[in-house]
Protein backbone atom coordinates (compact mmCIF):
# COMPACT_ATOMS: atom_id res chain seq x y z
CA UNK A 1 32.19 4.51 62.01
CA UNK A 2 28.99 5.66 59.97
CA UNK A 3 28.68 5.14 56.13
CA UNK A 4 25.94 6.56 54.34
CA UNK A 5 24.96 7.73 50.99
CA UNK A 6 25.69 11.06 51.65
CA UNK A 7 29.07 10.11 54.28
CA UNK A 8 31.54 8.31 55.38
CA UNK A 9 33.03 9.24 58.80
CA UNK A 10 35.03 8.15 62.34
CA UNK A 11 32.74 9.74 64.92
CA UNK A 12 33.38 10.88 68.18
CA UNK A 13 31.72 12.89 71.12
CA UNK A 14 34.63 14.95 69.93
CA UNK A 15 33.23 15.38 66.33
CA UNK A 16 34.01 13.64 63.25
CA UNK A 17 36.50 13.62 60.26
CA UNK A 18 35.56 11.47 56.84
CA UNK A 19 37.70 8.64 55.48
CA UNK A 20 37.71 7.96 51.90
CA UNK A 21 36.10 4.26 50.38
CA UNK A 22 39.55 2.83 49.93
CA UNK A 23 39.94 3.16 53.63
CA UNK A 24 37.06 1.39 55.05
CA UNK A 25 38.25 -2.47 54.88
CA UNK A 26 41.46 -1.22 56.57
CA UNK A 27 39.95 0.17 59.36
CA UNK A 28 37.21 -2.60 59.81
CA UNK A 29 39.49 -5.33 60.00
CA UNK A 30 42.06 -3.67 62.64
CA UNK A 31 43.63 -4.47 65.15
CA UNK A 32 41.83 -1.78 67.19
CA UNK A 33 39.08 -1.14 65.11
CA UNK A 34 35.92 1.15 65.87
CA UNK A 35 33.77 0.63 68.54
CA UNK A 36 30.61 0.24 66.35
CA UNK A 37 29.47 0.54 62.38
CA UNK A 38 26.55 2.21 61.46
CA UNK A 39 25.35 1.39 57.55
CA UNK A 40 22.55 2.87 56.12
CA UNK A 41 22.27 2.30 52.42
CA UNK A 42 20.67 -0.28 50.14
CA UNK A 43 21.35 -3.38 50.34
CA UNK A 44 19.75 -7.18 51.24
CA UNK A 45 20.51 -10.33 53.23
CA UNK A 46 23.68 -11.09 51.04
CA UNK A 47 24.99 -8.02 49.81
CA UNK A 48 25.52 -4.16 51.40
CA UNK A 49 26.79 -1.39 49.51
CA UNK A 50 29.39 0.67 51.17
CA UNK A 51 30.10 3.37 48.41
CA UNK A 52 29.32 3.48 45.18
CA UNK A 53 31.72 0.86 43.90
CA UNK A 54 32.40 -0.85 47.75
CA UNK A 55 30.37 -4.03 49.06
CA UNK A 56 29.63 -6.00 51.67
CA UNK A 57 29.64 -9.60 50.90
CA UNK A 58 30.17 -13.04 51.86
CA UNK A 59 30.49 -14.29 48.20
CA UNK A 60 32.36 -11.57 45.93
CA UNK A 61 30.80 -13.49 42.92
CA UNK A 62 27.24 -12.61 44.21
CA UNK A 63 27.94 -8.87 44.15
CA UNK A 64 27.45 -6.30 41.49
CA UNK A 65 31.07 -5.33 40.39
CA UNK A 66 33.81 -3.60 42.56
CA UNK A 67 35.40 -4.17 45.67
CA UNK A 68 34.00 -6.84 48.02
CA UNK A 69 34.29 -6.81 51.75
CA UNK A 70 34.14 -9.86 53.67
CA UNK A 71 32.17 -9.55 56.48
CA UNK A 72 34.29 -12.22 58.28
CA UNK A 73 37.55 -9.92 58.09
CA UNK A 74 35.35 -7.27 60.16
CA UNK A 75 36.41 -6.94 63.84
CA UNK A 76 33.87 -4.56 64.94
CA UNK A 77 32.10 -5.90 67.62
CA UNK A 78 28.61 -3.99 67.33
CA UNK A 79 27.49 -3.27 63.69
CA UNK A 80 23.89 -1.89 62.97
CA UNK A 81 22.20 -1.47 59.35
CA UNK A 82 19.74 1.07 58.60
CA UNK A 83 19.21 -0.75 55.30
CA UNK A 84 16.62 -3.41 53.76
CA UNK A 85 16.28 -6.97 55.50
CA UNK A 86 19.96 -7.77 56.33
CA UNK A 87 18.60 -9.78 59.48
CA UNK A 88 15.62 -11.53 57.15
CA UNK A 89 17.33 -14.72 57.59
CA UNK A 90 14.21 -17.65 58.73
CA UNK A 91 11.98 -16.81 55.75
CA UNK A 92 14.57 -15.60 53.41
CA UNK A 93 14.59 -16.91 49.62
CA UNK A 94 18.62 -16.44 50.00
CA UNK A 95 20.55 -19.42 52.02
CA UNK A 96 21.83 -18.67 55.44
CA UNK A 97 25.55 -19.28 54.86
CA UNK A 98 25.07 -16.09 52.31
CA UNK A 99 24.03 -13.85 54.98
CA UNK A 100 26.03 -11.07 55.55
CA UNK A 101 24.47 -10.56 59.42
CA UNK A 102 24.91 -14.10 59.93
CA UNK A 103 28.90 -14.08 58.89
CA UNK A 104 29.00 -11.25 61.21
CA UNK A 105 27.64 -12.67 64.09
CA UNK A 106 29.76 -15.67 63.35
CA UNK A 107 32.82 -13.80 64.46
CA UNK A 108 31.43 -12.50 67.42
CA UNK A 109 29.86 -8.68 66.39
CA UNK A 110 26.40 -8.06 67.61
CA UNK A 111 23.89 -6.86 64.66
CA UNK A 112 20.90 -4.61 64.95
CA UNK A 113 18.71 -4.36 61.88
CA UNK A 114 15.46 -5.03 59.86
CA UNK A 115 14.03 -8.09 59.29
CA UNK A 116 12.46 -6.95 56.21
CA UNK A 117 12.17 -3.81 53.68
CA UNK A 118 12.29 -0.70 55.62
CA UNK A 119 11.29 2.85 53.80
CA UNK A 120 14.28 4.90 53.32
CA UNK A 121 12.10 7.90 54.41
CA UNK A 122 14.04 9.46 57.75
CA UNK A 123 17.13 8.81 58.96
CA UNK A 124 18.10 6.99 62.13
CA UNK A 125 21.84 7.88 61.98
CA UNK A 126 21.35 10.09 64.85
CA UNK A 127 19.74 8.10 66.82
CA UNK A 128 21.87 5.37 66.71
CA UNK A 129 24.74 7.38 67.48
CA UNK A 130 23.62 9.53 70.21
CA UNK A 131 22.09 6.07 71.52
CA UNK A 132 25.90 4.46 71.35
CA UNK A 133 27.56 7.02 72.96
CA UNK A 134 25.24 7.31 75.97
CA UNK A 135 26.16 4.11 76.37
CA UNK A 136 22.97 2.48 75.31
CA UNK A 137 22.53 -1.62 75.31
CA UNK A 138 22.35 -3.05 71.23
CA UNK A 139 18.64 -4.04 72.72
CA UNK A 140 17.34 -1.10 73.55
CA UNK A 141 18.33 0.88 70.20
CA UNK A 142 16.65 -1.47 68.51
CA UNK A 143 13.51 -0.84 70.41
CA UNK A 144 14.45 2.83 69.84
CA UNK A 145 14.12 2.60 66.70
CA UNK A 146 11.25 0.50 66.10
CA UNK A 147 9.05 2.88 68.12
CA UNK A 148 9.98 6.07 65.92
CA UNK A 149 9.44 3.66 62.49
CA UNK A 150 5.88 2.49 64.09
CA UNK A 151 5.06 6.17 64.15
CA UNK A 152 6.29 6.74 61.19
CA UNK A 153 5.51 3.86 59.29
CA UNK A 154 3.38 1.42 61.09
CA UNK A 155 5.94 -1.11 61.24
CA UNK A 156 8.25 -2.53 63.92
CA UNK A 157 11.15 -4.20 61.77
CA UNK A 158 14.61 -4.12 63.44
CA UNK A 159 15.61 -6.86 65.77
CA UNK A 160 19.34 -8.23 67.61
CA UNK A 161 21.05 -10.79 66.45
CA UNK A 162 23.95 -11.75 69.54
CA UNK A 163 23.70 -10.00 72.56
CA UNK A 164 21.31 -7.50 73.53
CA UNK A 165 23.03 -6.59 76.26
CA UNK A 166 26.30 -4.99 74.55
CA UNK A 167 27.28 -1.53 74.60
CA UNK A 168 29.75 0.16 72.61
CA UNK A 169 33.22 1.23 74.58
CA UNK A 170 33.20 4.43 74.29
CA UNK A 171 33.74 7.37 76.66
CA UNK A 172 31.59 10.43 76.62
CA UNK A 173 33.03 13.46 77.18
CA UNK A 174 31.13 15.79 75.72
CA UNK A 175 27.70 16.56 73.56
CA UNK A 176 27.93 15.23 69.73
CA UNK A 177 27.82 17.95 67.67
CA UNK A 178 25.09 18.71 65.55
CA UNK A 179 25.25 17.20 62.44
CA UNK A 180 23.96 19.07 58.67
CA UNK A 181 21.08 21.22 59.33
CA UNK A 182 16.98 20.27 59.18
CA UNK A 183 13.99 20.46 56.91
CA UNK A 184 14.15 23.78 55.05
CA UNK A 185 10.80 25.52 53.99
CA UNK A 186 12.20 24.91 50.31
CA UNK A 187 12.21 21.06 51.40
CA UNK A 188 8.93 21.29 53.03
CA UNK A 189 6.81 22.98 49.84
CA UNK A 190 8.89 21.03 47.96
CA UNK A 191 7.44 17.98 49.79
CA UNK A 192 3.91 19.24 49.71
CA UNK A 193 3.57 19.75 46.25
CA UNK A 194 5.19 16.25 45.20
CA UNK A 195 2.86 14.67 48.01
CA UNK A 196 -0.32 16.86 45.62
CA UNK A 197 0.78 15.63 42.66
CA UNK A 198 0.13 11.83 43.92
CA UNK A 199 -2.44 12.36 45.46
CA UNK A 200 -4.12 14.16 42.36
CA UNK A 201 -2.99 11.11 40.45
CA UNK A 202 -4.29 8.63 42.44
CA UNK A 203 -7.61 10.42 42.89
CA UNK A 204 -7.49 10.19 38.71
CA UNK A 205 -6.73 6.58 38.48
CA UNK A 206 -9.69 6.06 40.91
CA UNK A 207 -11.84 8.02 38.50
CA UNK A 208 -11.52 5.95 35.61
CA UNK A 209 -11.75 2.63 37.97
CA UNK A 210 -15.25 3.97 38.22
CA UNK A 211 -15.45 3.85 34.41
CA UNK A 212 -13.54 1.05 32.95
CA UNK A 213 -10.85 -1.77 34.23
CA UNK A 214 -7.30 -0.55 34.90
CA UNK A 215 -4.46 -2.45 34.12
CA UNK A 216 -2.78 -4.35 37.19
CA UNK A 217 0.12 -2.37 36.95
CA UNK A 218 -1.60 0.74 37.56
CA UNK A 219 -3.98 -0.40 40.15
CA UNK A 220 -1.02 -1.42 41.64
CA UNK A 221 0.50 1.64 41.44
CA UNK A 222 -2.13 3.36 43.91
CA UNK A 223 -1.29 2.56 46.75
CA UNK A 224 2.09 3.02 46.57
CA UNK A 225 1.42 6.62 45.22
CA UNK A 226 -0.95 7.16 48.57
CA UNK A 227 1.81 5.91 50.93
CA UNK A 228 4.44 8.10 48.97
CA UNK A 229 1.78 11.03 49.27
CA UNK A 230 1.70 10.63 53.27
CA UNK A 231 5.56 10.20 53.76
CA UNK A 232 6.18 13.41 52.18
CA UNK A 233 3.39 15.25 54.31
CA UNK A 234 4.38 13.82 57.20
CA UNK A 235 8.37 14.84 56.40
CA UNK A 236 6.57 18.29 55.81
CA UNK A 237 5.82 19.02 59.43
CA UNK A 238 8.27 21.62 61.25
CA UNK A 239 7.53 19.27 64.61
CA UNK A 240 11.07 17.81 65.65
CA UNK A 241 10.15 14.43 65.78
CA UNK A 242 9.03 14.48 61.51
CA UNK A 243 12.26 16.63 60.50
CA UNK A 244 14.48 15.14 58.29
CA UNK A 245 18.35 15.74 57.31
CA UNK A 246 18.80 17.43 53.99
CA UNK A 247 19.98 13.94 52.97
CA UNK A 248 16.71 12.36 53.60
CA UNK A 249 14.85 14.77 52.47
CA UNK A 250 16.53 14.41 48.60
CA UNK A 251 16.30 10.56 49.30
CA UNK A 252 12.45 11.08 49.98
CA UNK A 253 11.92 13.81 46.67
CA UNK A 254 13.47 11.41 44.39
CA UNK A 255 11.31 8.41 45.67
CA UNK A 256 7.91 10.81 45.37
CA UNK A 257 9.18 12.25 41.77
CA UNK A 258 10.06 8.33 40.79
CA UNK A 259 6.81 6.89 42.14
CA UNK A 260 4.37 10.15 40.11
CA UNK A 261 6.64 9.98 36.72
CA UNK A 262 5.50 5.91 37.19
CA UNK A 263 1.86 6.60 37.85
CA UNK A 264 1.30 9.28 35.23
CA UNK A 265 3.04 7.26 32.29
CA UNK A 266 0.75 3.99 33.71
CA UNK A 267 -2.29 6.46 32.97
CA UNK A 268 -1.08 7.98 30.22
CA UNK A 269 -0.90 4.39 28.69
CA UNK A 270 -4.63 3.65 29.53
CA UNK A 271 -5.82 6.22 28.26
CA UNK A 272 -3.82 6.32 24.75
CA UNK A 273 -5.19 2.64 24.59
CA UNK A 274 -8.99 4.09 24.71
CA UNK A 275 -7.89 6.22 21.80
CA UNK A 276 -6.46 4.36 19.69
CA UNK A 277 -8.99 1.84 19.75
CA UNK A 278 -11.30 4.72 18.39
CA UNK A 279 -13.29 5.87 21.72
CA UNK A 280 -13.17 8.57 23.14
CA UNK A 281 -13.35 9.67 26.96
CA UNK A 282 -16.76 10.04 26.78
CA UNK A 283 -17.45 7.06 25.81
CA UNK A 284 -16.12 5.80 29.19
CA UNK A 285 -17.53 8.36 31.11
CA UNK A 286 -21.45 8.76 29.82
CA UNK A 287 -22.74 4.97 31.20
CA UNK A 288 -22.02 5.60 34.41
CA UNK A 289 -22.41 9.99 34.83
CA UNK A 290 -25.23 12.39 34.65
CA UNK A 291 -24.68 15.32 32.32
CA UNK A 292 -25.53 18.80 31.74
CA UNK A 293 -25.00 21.02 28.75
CA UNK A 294 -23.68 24.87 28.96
CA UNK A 295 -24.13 27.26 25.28
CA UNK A 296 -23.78 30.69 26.44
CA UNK A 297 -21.42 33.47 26.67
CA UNK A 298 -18.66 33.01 24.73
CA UNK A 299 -19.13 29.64 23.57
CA UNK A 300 -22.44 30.82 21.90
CA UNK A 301 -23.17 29.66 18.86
CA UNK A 302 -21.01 27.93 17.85
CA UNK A 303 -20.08 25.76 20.56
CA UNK A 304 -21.21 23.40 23.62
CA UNK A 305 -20.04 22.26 26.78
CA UNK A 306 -20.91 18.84 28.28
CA UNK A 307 -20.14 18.38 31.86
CA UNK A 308 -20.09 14.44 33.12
CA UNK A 309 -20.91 13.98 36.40
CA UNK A 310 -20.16 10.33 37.82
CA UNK A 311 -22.75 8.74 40.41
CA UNK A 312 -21.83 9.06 43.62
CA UNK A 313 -19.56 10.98 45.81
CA UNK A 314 -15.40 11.78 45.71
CA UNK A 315 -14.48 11.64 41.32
CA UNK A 316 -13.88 13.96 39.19
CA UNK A 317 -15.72 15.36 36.25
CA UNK A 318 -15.13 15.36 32.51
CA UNK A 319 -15.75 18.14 30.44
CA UNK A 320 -15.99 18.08 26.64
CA UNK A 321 -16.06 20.75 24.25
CA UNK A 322 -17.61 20.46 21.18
CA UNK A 323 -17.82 22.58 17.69
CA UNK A 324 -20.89 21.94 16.20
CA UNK A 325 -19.08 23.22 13.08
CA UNK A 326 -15.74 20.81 13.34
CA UNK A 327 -16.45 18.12 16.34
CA UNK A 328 -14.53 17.36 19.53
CA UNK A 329 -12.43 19.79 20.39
CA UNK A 330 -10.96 19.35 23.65
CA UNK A 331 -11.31 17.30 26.73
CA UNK A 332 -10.43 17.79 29.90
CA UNK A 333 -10.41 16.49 33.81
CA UNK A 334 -9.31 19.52 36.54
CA UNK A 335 -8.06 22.82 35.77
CA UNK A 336 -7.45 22.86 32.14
CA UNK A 337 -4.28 24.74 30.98
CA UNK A 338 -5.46 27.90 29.12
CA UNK A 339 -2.42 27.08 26.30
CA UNK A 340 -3.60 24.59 23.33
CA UNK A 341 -1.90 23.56 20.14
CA UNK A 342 -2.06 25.45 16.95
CA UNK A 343 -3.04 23.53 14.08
CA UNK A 344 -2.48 24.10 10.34
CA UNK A 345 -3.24 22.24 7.30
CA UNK A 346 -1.47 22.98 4.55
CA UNK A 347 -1.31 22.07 0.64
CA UNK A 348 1.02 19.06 1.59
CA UNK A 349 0.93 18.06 5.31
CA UNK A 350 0.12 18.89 8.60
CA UNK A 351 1.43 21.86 10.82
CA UNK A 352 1.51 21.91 14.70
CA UNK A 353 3.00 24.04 17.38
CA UNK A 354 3.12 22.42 20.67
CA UNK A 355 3.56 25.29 23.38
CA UNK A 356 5.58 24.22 26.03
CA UNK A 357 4.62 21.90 28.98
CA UNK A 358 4.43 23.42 32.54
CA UNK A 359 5.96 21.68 35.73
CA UNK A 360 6.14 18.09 35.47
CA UNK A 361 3.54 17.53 32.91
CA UNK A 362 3.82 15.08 30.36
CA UNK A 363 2.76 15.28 26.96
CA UNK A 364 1.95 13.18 23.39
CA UNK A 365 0.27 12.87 20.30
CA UNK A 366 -1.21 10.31 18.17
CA UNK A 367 -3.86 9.35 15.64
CA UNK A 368 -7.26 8.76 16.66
CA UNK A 369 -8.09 5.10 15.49
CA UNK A 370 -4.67 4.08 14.35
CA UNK A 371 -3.28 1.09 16.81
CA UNK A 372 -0.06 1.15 15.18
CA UNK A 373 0.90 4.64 14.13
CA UNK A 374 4.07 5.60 16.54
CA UNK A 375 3.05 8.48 19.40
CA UNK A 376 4.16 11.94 18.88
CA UNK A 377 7.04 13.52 21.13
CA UNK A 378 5.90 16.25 23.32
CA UNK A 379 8.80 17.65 25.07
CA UNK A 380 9.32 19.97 27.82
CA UNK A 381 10.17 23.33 25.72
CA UNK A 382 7.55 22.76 23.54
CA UNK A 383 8.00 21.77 19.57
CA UNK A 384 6.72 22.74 16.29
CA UNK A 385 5.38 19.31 14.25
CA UNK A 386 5.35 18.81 10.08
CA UNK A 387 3.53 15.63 9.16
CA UNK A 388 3.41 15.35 5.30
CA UNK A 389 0.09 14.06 3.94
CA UNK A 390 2.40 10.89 2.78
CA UNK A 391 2.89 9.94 6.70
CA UNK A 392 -0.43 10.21 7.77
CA UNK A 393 -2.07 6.47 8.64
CA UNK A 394 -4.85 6.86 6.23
CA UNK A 395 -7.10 9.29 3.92
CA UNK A 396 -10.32 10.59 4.71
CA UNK A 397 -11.22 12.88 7.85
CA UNK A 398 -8.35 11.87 10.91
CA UNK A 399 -8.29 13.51 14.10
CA UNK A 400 -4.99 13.89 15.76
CA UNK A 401 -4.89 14.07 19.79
CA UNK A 402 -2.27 16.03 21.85
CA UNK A 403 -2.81 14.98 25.54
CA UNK A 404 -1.43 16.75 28.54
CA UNK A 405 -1.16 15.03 31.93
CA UNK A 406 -0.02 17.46 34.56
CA UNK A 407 0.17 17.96 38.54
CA UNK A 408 -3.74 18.96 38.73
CA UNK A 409 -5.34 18.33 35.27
CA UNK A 410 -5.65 15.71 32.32
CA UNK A 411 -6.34 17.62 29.05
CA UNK A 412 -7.11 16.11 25.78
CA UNK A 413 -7.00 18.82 22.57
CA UNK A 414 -8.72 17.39 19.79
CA UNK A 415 -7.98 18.32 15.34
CA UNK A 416 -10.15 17.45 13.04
CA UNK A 417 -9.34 17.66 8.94
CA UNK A 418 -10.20 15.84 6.11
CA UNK A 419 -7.46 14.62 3.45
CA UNK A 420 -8.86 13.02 0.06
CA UNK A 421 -7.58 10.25 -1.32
């Protein structure tokens, strides 16, 4: 029997047919019941899930709410979980009689799984099956699969808990079939671009570590976007042993699309905090670069570029335009999105059109020098922005700043206007 996210099945080396949720603790606890269970899902030492509403648990009170399953009712004598730490039992925070491996073992099944957190980045489903019905010891799957996640991953996390030795009763008569087809290029760019993204991220966040501390949440936040960034270039790779089932492959896109939306609002809150406390990104950037000014072309007269060039090797650069007429107007790290706000001041407020944001970018306004004045929404489709003189924080000359964090650039636009009192 396999249960996944994405199934719940009887398999044979005749194929398979799916059972519904309601089913499972029938079949389980039978008289004859299934040769083996395969579980891959979340889950920890004391609780599995089994469907959406469906658990695994020694203690129904310790479960999140729906049907419990006791593992003692289960009569399945070989049960193996692709899941997090279900056999973490020495070193584990959670007591022993909670376990659900160890209530399993307890009535004689063998258990295969990790001793700690595993990545939910490829799945083993096949493996383990194809493994059981050729008849494979509950050992040697284990070391199966620890060799493919040490390739993968680094790490060597499943282990046996009862005997190694035991092999599901099954007769083969015939080839498994195939099960839902591989990587498509869609997946694969889809992948590569995601895996961009971090990285682009990360290389920011290492950028302004050069210029100023980072919070510990976002310097924590690096390395997990690096080791997101690999996964999904290694899942990339056409070669059979980095393909992925369709399954996996949406498992892996949501963890890379979780882990950037994370990291870019971690920057975009370091860098709103600079602003509000009146600097600028200059300000962070000029102790520690060498500059260089360009007036020509079409920035003649009237305007300036000022390039910031760190010391050293591997960060980015900052350039800042500025009007000599009306003061900072934009600036910006990577390739700067042509697009930029229009601004309007009228006899009673302020008017701004926000164009719309490409990709995943994120967007937001605020008040330069105000600590307290709410941010501004940006939203995807763009937005059009009234801010009556009443609203604004203070009199005098303000500067309002619409920032733009996307896949390959950080942009800052920068207004400038003067309200009397």
């Amino acid at each position: 029997m396999v249960i996944s996210e994405a199934e719940r099945c009887l398999v044979s080396s005749n194929g398979a047919h799916a059972i519904l949720a309601e089913e499972m603790e029938v079949i389980m606890s039978a008289d004859m019941p299934p040769s083996a269970l395969i579980i891959q899902g979340h889950g920890t030492e004391h609780c599995i899930q089994l469907a959406e509403t469906v658990w695994l648990s020694v203690d129904p009170s310790l479960a999140p709410p729906g049907q419990v399953i006791n593992p003692a009712s289960c009569r399945i004598p070989i049960v193996i979980f692709l899941s997090c730490a279900p056999l973490r039992m020495g070193g584990s925070m959670i007591p022993r009689h909670f376990s659900v491996a160890g209530a399993l073992f307890d009535v004689g099944a063998t258990v295969v799984g990790a001793c700690h957190n595993v990545f939910a980045v490829f799945s083993l489903i096949d493996v383990a099956l194809h493994a059981l019905l050729e008849g494979n010891p509950c050992g040697a799957i284990a070391n199966t699969f620890n060799e493919k996640m040490l390739a993968r991953t680094g790490l060597t996390p499943f282990v046996t808990l009862g005997d190694p030795q035991r092999r599901a009763s099954v007769e083969v008569t015939g080839s498994l079939r195939p099960r839902d087809a591989f990587m498509s290029h869609s997946n694969a760019a889809t992948c590569v671009a995601t895996a961009k993204r971090l990285t682009w991220l990360v290389e920011l966040s290492h950028t302004l570590q050069r210029c100023t501390h980072l919070s510990d949440e976002l310097r924590e936040m690096l390395d997990i976007g690096l080791d997101t960034a690999r996964l999904l270039l290694v899942a990339s790779k056409a070669d059979a042993a980095t393909r992925l089932h369709a399954d996996d492959y949406l498992l892996l896109q949501e963890r890379g699309n979780s882990v950037a939306s994370h990291l870019s609002q971690s920057i975009f809150s370091e860098i709103f905090s600079f602003i509000r406390l009146g600097r600028w990104l200059d300000s962070l950037f000029l102790p520690v670069a060498e500059t260089t000014v360009t007036r020509s072309g079409a920035l003649a007269p009237d305007c300036i570029d000022i390039t910031y060039n760190l010391f050293g090797a591997g960060a980015m650069s900052l350039i800042r335009r500025e009007s000599l007429s009306t003061g900072t107007m934009r600036d910006h790290i990577g390739n700067a999105p042509v697009s930029r706000p229009e601004f309007v001041q009228t006899a009673t407020g302020i008017e701004v059109t926000l164009p719309p944001l490409s990709g995943h970018a994120l967007g937001a306004g605020l008040f330069h020098r105000t600590a307290h004045h709410p941010r501004f929404d940006w939203p995807p489709q763009g937005a059009f922005l009234k801010i009556p003189y009443g609203d604004l924080p203070y009199r005098g000359r303000l500067t309002l700043v619409f920032a733009r964090l996307g896949a390959d650039f950080l942009c800052m636009d920068y207004f400038s206007f003067f309200v009397e009192s």
